[in-house]
N, C-alpha and C. Protein backbone atom coordinates (compact mmCIF):
# COMPACT_ATOMS: atom_id res chain seq x y z
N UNK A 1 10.74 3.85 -24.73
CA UNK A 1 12.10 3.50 -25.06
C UNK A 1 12.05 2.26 -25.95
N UNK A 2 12.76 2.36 -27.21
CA UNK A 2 12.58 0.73 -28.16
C UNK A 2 14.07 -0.09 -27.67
N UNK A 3 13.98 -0.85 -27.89
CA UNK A 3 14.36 -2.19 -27.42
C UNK A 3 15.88 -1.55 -27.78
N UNK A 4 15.92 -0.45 -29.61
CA UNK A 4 17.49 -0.67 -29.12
C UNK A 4 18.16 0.75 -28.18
N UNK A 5 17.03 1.20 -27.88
CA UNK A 5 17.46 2.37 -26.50
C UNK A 5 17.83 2.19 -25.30
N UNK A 6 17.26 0.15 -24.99
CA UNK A 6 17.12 -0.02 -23.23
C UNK A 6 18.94 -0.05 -23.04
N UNK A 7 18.99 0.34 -21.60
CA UNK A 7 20.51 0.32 -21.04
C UNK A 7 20.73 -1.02 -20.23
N UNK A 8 21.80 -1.29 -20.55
CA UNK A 8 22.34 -2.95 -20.08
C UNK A 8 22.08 -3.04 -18.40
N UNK A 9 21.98 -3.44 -17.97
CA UNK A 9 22.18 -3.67 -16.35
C UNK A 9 23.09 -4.56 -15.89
N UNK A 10 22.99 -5.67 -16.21
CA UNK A 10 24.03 -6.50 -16.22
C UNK A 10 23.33 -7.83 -16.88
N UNK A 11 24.43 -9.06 -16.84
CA UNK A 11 23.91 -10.47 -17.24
C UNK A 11 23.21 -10.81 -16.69
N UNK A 12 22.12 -11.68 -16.45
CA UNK A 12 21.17 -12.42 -15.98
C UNK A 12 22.02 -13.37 -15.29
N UNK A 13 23.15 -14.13 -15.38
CA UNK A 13 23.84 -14.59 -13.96
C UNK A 13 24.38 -14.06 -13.18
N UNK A 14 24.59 -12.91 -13.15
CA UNK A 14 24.86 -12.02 -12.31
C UNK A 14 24.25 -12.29 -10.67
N UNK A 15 22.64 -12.55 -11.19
CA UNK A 15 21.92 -12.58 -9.66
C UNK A 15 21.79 -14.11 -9.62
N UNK A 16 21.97 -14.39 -8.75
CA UNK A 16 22.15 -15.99 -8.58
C UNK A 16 20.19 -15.92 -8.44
N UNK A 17 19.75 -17.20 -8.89
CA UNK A 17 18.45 -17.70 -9.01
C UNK A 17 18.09 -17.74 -7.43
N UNK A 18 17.07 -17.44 -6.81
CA UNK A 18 16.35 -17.11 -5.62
C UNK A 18 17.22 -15.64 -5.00
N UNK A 19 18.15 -15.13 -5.89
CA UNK A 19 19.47 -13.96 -5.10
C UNK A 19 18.76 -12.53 -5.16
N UNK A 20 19.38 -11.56 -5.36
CA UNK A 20 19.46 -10.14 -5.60
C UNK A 20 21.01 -10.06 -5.46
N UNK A 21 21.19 -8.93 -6.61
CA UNK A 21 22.56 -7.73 -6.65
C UNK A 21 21.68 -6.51 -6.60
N UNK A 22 22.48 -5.21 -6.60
CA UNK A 22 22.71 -4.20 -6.62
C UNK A 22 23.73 -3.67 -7.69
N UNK A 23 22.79 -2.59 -8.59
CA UNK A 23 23.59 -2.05 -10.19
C UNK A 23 23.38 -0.43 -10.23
N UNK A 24 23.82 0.25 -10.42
CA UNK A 24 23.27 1.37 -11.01
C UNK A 24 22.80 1.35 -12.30
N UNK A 25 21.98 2.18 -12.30
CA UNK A 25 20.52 2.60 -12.93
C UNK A 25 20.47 3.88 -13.45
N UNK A 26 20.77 4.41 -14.67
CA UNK A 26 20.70 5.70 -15.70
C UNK A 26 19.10 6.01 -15.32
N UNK A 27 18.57 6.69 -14.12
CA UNK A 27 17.44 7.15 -14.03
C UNK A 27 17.60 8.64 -14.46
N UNK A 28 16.30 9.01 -14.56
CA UNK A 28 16.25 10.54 -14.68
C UNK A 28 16.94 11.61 -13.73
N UNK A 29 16.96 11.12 -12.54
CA UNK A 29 17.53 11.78 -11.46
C UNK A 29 18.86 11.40 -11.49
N UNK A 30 19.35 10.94 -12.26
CA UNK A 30 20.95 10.37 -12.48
C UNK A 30 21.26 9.12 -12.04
N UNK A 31 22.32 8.40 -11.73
CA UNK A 31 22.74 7.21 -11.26
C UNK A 31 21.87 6.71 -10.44
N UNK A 32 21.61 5.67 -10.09
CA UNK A 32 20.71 5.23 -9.27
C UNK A 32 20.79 3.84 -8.61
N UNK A 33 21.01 3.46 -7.41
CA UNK A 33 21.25 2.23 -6.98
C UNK A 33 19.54 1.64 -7.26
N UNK A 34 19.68 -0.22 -7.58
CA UNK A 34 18.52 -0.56 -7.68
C UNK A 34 19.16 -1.90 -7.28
N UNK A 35 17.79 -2.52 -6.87
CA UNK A 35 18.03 -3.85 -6.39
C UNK A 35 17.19 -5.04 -7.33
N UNK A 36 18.34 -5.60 -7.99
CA UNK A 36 17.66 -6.49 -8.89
C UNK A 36 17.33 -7.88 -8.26
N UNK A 37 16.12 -8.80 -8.33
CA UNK A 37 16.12 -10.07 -7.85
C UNK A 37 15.44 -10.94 -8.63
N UNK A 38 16.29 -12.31 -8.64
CA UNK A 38 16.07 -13.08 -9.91
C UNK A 38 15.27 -14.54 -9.12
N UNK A 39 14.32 -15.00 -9.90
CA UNK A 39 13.81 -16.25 -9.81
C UNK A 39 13.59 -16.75 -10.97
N UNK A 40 13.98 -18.11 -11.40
CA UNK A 40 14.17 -18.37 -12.48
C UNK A 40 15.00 -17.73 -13.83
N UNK A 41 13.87 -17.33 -14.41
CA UNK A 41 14.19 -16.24 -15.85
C UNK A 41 13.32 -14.70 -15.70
N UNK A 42 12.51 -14.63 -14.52
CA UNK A 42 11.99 -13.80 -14.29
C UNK A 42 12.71 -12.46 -12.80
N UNK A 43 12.71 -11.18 -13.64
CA UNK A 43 13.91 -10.37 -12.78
C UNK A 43 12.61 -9.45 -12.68
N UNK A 44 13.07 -8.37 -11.35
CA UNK A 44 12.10 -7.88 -10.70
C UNK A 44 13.25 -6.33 -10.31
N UNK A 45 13.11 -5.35 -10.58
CA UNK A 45 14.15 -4.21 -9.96
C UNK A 45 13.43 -2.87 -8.84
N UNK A 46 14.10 -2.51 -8.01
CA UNK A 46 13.29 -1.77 -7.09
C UNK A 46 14.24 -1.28 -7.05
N UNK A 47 13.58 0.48 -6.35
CA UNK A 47 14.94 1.18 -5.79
C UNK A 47 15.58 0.59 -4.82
N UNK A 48 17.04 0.83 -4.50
CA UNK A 48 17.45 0.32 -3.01
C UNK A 48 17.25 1.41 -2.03
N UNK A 49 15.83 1.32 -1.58
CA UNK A 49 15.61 2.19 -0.42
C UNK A 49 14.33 1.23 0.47
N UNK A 50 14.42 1.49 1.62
CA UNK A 50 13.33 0.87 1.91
C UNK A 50 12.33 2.02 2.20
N UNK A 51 10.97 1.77 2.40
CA UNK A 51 10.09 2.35 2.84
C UNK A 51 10.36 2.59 4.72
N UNK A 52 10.78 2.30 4.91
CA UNK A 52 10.66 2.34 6.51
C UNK A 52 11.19 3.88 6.73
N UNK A 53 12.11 3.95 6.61
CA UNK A 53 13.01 4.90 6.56
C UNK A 53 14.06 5.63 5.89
N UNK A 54 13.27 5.17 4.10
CA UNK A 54 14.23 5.48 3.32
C UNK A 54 15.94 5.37 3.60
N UNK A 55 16.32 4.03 3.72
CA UNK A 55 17.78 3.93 4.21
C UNK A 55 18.00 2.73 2.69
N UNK A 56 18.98 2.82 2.34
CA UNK A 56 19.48 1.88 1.56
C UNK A 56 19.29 0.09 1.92
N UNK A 57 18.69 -0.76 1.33
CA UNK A 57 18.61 -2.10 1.96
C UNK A 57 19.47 -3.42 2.17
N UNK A 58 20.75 -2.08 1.28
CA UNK A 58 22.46 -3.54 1.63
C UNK A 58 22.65 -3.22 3.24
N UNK A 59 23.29 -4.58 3.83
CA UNK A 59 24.10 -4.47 4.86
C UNK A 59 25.85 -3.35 4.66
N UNK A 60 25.77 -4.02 3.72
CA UNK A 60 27.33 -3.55 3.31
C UNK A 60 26.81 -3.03 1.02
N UNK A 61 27.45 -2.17 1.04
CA UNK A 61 27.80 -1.99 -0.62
C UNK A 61 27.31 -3.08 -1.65
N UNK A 62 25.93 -3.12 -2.07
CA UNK A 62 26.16 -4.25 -3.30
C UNK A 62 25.25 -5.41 -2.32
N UNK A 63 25.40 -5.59 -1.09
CA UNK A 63 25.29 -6.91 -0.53
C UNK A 63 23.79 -7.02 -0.31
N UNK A 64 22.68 -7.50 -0.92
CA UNK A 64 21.36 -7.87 -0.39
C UNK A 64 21.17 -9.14 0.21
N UNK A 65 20.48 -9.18 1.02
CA UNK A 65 19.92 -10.63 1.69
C UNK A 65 18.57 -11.05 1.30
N UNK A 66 18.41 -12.25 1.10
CA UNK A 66 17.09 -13.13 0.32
C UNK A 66 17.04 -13.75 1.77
N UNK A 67 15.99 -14.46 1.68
CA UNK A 67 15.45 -15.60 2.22
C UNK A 67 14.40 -16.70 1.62
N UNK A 68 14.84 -17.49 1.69
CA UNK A 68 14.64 -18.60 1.02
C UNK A 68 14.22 -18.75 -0.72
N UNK A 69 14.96 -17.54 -1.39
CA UNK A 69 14.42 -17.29 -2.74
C UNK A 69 13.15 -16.83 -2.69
N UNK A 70 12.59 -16.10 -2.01
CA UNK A 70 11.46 -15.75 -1.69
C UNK A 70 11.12 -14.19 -1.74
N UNK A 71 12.15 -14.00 -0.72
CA UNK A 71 11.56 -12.07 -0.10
C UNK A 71 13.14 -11.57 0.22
N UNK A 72 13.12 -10.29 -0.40
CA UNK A 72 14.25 -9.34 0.30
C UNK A 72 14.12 -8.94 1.63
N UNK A 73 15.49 -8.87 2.50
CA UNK A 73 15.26 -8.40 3.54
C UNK A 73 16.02 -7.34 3.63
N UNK A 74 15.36 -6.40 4.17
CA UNK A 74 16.16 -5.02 4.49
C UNK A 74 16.99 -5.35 6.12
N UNK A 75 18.53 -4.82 5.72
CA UNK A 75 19.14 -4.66 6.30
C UNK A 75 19.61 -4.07 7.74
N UNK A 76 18.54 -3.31 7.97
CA UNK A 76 18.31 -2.21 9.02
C UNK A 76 17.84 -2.43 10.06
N UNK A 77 16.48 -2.84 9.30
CA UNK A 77 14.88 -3.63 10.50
C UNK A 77 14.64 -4.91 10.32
N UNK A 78 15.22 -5.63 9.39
CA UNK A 78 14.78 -7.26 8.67
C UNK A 78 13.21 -6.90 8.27
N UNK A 79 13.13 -5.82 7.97
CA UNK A 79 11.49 -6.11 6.62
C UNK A 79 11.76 -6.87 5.60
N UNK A 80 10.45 -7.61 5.55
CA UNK A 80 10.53 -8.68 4.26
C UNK A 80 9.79 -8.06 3.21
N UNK A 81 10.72 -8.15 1.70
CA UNK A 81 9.06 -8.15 0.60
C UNK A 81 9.54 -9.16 -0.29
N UNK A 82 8.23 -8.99 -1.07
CA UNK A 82 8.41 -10.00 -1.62
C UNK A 82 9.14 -9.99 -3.13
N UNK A 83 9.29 -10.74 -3.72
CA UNK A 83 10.35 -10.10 -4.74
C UNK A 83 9.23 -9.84 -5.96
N UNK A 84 7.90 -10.61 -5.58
CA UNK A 84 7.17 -10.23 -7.63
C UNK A 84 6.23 -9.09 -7.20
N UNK A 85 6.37 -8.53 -6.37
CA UNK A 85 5.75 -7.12 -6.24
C UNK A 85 6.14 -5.64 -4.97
N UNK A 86 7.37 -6.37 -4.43
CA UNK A 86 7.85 -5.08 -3.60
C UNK A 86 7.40 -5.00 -2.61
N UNK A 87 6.17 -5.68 -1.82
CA UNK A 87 4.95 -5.79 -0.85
C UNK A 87 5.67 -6.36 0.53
N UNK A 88 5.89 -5.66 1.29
CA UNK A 88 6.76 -5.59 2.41
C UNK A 88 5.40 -6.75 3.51
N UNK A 89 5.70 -7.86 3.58
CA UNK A 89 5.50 -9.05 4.11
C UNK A 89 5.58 -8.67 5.82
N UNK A 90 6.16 -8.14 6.17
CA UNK A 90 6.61 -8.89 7.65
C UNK A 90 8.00 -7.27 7.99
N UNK A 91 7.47 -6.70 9.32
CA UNK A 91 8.87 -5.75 9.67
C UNK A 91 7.77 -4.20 9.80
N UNK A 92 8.50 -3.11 10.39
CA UNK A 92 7.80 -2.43 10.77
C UNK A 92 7.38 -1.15 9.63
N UNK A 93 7.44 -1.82 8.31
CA UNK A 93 7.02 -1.13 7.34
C UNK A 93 5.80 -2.29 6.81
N UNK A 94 5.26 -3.21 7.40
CA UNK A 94 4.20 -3.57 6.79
C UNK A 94 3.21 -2.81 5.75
N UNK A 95 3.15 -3.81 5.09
CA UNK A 95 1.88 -2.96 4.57
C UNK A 95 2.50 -2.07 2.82
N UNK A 96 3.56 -1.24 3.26
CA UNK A 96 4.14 -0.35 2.32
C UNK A 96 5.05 -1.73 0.92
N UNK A 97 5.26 -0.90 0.10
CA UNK A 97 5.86 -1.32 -0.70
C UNK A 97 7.12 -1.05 -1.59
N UNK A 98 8.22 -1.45 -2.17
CA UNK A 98 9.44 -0.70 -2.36
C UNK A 98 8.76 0.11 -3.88
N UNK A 99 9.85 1.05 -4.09
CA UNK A 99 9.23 1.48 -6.03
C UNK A 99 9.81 0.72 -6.85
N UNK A 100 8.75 0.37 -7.77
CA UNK A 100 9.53 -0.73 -8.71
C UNK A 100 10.24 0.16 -9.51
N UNK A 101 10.96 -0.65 -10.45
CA UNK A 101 12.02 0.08 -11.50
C UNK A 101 11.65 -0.83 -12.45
N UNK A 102 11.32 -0.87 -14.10
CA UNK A 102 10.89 -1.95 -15.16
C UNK A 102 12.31 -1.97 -15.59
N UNK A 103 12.35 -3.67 -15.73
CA UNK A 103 13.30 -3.95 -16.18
C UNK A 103 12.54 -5.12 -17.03
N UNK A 104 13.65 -5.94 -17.84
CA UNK A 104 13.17 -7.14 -19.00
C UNK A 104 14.73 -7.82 -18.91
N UNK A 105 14.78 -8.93 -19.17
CA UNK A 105 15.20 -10.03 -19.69
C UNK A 105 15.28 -10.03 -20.75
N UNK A 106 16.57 -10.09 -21.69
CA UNK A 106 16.37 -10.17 -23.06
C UNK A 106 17.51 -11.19 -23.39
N UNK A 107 17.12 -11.99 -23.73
CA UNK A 107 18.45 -13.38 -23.76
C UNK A 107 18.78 -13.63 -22.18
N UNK A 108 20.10 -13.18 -22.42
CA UNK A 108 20.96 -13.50 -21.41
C UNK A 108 21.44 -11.80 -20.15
N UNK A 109 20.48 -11.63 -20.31
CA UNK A 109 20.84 -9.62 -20.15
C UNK A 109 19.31 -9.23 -19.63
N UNK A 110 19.98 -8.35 -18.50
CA UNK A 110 19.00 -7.74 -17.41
C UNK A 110 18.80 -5.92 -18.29
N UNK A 111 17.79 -5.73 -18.99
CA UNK A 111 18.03 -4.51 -19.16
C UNK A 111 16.99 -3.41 -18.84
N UNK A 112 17.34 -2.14 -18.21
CA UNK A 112 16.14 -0.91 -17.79
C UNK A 112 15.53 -0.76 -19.17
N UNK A 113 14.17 -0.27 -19.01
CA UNK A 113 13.49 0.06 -19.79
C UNK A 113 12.54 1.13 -20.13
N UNK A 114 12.93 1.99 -18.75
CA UNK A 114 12.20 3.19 -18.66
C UNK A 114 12.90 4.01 -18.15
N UNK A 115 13.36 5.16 -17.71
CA UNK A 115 14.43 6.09 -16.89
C UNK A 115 13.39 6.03 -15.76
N UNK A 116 11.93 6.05 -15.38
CA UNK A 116 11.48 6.38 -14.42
C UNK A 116 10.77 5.53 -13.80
N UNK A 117 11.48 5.33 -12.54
CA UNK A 117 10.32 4.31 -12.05
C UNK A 117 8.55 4.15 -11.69
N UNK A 118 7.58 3.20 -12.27
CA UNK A 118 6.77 3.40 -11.79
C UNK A 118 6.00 1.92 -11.11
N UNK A 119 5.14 2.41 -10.57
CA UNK A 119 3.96 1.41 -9.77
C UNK A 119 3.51 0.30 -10.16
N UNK A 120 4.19 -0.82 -9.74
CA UNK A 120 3.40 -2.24 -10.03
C UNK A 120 3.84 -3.00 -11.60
N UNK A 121 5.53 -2.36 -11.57
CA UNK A 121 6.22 -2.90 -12.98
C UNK A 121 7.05 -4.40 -12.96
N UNK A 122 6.62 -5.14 -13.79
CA UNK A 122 7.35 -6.47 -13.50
C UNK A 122 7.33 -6.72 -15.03
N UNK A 123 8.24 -7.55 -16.07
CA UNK A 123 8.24 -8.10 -17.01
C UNK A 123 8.91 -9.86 -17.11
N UNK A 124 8.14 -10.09 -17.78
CA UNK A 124 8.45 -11.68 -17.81
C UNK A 124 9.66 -11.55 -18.58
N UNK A 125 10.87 -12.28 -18.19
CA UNK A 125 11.87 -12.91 -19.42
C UNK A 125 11.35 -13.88 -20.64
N UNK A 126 12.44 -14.53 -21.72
CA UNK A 126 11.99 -14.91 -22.72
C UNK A 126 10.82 -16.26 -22.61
């Protein structure tokens, strides 16, 4: 996909710095909830599913929980991962990891860059 194909996701303030939101995602399989999480200038996107039990990882619509700018927590079981690689820290999915989704930073703008998610995708912002 060239740079002027990628699809917007949203602004880069969108996710508050140590945060995550939740956007849909023009995947191949159609719409797609993903969970974006921001540190610094660097954004990280995963499906919103967890490994445990494939359940969505908001409490409520949209709503993710961080801890300490650090690790997502799923909603369900409190599994932790971590946000620069998906690597479930702590909870009874140890070990497993969420699927990344590639996303980039381009200015001020969170944008997809592939329709399909794959394994071990992270891009630095500017």
């Amino acid at each position: 996909m060239t740079m002027s194909t990628q699809h917007l996701l949203c602004a880069l303030d969108t996710i508050a710095d140590g945060g995550a939101c939740v956007v849909d995602a023009p995947l191949a399989s159609g719409d797609t909830p993903v969970v974006l999480v921001r540190r610094g200038v660097r954004v990280w996107g995963y499906l919103n599913r967890c490994p445990h039990f494939s359940l969505r990882m908001d409490h409520r619509a949209g709503h993710i929980n961080t801890y300490k700018g650090q690790v997502l927590m799923c909603a369900h079981h409190s599994a932790l991962f971590r946000f620069e690689d998906g690597h479930c820290i702590e909870g009874p999915c140890a070990g497993a990891t969420l699927t990344p989704v590639p996303v980039r930073v381009v200015g001020d703008a969170v944008h997809l860059t592939d329709q399909e998610p794959r394994p071990n995708t992270s891009l630095e912002g500017p």
